[in-house]
N, C-alpha and C. Protein backbone atom coordinates (compact mmCIF):
# COMPACT_ATOMS: atom_id res chain seq x y z
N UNK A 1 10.56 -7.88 2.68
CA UNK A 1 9.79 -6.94 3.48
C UNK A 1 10.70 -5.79 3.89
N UNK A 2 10.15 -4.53 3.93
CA UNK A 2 10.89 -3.26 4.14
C UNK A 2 10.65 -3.16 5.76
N UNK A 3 11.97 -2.04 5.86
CA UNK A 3 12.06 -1.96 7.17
C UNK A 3 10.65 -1.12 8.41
N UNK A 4 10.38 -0.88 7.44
CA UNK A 4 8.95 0.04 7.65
C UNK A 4 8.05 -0.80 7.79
N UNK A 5 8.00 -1.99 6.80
CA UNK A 5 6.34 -2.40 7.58
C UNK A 5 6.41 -3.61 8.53
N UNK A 6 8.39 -4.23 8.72
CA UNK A 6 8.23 -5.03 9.88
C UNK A 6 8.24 -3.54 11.19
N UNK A 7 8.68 -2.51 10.96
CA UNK A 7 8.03 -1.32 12.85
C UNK A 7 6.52 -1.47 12.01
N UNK A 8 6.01 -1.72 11.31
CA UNK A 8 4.44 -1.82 11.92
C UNK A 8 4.07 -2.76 12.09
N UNK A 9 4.40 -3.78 11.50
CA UNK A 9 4.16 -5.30 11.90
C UNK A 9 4.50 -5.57 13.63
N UNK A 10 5.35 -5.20 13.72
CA UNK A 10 5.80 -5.24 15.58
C UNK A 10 4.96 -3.96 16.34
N UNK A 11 4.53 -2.82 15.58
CA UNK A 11 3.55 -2.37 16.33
C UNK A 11 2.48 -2.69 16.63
N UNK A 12 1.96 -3.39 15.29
CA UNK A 12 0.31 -3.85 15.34
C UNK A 12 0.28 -5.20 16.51
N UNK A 13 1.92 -6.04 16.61
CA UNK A 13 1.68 -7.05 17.65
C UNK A 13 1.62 -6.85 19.10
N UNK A 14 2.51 -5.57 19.19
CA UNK A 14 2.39 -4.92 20.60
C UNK A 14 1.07 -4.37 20.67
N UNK A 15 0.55 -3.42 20.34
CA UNK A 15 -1.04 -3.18 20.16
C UNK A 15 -1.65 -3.78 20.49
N UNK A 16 -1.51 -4.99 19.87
CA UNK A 16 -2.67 -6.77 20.07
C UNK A 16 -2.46 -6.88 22.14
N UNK A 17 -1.19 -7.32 21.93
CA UNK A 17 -0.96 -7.31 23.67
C UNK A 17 -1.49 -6.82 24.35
N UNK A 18 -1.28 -5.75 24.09
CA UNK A 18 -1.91 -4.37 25.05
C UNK A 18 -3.62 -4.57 25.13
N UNK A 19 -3.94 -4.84 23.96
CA UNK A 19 -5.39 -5.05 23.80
C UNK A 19 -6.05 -6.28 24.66
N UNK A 20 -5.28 -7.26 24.41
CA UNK A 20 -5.60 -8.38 25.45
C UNK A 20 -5.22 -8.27 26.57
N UNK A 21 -4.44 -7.54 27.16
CA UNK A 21 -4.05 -7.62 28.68
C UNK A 21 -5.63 -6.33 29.02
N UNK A 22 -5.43 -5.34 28.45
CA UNK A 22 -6.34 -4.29 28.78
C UNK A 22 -8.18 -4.54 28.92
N UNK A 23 -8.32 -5.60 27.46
CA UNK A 23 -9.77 -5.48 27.42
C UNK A 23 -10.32 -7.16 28.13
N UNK A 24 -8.40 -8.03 28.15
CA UNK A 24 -9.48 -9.46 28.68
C UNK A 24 -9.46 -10.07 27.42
N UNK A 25 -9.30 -9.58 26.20
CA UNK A 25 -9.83 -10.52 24.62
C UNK A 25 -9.08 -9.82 23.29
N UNK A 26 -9.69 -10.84 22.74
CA UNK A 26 -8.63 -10.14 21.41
C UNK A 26 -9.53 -10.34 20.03
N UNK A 27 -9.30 -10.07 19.07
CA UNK A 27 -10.09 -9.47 17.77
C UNK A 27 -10.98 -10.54 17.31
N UNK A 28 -10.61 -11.75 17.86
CA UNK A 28 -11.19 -13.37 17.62
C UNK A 28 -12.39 -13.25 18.61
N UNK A 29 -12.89 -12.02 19.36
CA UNK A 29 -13.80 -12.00 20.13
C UNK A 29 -15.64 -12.48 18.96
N UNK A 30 -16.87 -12.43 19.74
CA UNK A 30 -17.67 -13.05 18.75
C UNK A 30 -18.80 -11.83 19.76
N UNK A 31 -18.65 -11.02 20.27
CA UNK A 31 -19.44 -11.11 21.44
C UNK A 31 -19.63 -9.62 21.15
N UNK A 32 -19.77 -9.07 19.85
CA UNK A 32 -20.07 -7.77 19.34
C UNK A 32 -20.53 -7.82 17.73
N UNK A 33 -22.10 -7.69 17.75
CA UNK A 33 -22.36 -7.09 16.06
C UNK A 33 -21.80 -6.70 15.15
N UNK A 34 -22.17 -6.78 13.86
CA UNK A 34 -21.49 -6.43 13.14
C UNK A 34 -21.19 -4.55 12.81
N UNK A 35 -22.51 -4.49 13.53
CA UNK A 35 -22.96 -3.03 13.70
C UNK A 35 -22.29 -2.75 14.62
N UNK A 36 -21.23 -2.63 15.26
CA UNK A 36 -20.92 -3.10 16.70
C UNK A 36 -19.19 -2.58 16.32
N UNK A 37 -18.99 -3.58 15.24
CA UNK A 37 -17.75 -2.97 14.66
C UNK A 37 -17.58 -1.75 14.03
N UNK A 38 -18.81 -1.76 13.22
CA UNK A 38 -18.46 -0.86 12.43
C UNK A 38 -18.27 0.61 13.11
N UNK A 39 -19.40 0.83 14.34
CA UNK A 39 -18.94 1.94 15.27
C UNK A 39 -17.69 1.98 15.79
N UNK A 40 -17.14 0.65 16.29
CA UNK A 40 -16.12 1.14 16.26
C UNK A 40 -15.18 1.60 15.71
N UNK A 41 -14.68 0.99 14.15
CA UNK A 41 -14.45 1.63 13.47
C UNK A 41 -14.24 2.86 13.06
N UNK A 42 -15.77 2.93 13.04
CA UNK A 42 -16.02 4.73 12.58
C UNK A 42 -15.25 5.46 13.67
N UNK A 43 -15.35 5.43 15.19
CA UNK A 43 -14.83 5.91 16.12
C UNK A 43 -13.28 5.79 15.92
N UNK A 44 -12.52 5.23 15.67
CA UNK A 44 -11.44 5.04 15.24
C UNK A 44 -11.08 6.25 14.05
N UNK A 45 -11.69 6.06 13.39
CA UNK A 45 -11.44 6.86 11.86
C UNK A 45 -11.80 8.37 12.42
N UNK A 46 -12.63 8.81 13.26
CA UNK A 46 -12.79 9.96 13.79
C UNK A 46 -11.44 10.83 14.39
N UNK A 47 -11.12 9.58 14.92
CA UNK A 47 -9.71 9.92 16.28
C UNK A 47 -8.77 10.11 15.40
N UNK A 48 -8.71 9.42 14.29
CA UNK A 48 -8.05 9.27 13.91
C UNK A 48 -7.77 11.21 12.19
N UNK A 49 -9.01 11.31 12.02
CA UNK A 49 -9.50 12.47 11.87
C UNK A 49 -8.78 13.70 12.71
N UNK A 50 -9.22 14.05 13.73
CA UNK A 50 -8.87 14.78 14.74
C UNK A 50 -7.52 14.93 14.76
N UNK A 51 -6.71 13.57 15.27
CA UNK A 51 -4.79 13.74 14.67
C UNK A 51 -4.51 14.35 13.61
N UNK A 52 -4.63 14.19 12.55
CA UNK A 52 -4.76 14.98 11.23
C UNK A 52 -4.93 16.23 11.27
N UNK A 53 -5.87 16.87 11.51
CA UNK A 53 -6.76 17.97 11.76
C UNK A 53 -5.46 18.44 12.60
N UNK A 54 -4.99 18.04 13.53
CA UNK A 54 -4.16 18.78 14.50
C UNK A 54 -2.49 18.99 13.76
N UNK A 55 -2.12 18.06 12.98
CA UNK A 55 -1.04 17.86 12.56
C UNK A 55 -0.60 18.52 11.36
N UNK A 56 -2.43 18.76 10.79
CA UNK A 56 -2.12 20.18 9.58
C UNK A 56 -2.04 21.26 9.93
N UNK A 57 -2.72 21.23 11.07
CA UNK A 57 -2.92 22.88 11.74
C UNK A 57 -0.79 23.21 12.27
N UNK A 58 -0.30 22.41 12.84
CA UNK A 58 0.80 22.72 13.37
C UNK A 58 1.77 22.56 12.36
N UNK A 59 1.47 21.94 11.03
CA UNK A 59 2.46 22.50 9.97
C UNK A 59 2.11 23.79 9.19
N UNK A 60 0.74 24.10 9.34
CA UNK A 60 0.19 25.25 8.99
C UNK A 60 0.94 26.82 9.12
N UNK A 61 1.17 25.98 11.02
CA UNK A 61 1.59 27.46 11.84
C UNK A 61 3.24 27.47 11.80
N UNK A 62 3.73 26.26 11.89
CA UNK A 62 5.38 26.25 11.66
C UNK A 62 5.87 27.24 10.06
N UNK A 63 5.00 26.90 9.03
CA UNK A 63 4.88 27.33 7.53
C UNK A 63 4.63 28.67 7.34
N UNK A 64 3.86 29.14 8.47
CA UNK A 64 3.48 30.22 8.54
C UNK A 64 4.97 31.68 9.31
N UNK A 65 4.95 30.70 10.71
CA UNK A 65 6.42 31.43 11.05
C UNK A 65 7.58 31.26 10.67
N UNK A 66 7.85 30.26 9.59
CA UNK A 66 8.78 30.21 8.75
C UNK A 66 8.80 31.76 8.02
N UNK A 67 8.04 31.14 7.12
CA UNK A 67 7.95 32.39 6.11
C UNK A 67 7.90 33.97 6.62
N UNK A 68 6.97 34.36 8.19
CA UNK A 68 7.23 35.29 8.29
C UNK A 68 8.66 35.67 8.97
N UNK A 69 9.56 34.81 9.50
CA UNK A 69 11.53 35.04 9.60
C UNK A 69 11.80 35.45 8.08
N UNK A 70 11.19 34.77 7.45
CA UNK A 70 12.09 34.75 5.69
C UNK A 70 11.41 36.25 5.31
N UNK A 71 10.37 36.53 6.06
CA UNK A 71 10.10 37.96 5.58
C UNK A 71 10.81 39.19 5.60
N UNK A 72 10.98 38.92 6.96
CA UNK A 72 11.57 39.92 7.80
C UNK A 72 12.90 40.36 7.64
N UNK A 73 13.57 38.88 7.67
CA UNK A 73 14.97 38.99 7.18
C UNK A 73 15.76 39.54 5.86
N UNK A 74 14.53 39.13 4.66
CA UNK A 74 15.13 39.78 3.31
C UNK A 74 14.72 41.14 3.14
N UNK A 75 13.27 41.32 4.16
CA UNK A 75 13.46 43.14 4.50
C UNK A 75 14.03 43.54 5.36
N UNK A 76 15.08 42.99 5.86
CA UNK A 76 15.86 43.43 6.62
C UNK A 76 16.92 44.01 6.24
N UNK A 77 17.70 42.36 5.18
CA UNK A 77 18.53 42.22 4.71
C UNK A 77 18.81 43.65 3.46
N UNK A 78 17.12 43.91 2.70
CA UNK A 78 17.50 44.87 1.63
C UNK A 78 17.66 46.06 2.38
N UNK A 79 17.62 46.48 3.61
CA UNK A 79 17.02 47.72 4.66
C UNK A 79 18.69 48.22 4.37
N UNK A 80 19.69 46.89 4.88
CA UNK A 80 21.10 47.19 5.46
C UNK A 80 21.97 47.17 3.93
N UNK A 81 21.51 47.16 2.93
CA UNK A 81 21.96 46.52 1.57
C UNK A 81 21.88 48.23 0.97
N UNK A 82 20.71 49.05 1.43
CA UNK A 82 20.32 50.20 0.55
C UNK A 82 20.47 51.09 1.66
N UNK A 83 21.65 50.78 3.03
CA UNK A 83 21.52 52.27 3.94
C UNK A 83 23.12 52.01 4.12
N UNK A 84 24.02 53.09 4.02
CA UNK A 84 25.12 52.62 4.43
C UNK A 84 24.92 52.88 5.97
N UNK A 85 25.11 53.90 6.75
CA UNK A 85 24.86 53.96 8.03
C UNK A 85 23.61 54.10 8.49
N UNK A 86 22.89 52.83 9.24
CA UNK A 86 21.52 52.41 9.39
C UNK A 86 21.49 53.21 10.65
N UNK A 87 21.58 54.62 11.14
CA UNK A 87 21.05 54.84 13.08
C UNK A 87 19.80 54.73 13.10
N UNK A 88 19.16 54.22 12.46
CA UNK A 88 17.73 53.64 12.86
C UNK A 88 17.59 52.33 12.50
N UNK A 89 18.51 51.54 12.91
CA UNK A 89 18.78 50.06 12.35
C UNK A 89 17.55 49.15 13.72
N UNK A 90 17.36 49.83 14.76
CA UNK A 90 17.15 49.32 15.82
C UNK A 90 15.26 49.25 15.69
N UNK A 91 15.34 51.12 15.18
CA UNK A 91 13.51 50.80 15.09
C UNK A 91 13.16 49.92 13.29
N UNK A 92 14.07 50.04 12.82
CA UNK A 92 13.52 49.35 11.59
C UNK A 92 13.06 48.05 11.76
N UNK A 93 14.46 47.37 12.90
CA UNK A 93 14.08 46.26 12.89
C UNK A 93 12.45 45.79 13.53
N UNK A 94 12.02 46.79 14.56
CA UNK A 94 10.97 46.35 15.42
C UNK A 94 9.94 46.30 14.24
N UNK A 95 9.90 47.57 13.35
CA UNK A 95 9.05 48.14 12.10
C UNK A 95 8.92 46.79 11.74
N UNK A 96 9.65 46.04 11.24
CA UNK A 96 9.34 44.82 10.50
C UNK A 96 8.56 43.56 11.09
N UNK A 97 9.07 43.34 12.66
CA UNK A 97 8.49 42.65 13.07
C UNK A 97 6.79 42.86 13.60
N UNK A 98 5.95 44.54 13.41
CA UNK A 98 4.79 44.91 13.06
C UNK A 98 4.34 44.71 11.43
N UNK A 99 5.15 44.76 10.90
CA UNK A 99 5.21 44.53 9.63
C UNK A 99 3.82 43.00 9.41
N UNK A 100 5.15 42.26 9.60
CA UNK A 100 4.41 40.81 9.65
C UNK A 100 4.48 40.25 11.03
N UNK A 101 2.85 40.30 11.01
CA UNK A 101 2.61 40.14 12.83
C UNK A 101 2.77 38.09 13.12
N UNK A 102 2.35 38.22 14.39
CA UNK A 102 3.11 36.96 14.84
C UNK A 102 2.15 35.94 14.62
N UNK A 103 0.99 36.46 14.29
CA UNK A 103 -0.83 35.52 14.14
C UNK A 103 -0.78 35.16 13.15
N UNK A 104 -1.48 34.19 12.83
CA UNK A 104 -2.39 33.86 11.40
C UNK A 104 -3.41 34.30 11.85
N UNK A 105 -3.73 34.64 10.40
CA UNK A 105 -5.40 34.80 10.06
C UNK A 105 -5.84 34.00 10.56
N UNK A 106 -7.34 34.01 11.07
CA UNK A 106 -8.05 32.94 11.21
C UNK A 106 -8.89 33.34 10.07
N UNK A 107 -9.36 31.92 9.42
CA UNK A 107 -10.11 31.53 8.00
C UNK A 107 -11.74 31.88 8.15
């Protein structure tokens, strides 16, 4: 067994705990439909939806201000590469950072 699925194996047992101290019972319960599960379930898979949803969005936006530094910088970089004395080194730089603004699109 890998080291990975005994931390989930010890998560899913702490979980259990928590579940029985919290709800009073544990998965051996009889005292809910089958229809009963499956909502819950589904409710689960929703929440579980939603994390996702949030976790693409914030690699979305990290991916996004990545790339616009990497923008900025290699037009920066060619700005100081093709000027020998830059005295407008100061507004170029702001120029760039209008350049590529700080938002994403929204879709």
């Amino acid at each position: 067994m890998s080291k990975i699925e005994k931390i989930v194996i010890n998560k899913i047992e702490t979980r259990a705990e928590i579940g029985e101290r919290k709800y009073n019972t544990t998965m051996e319960r009889d005292d809910l439909t089958r229809k009963a599960w499956l909502i819950h379930g589904q409710e689960e898979s929703l929440d579980l939806a939603i994390y996702l949803e949030k976790l693409i969005q914030l690699e979305e936006e990290e991916a996004f201000r990545y790339n616009r530094y990497k923008n900025i910088v290699c037009k920066f970089d060619e700005f100081m590469c093709n000027n020998e004395t830059p005295e407008n080194v100061h507004s170029y730089w702001s120029e760039m950072f209008n350049m590529f603004p700080a938002r994403m699109e929204e879709e």
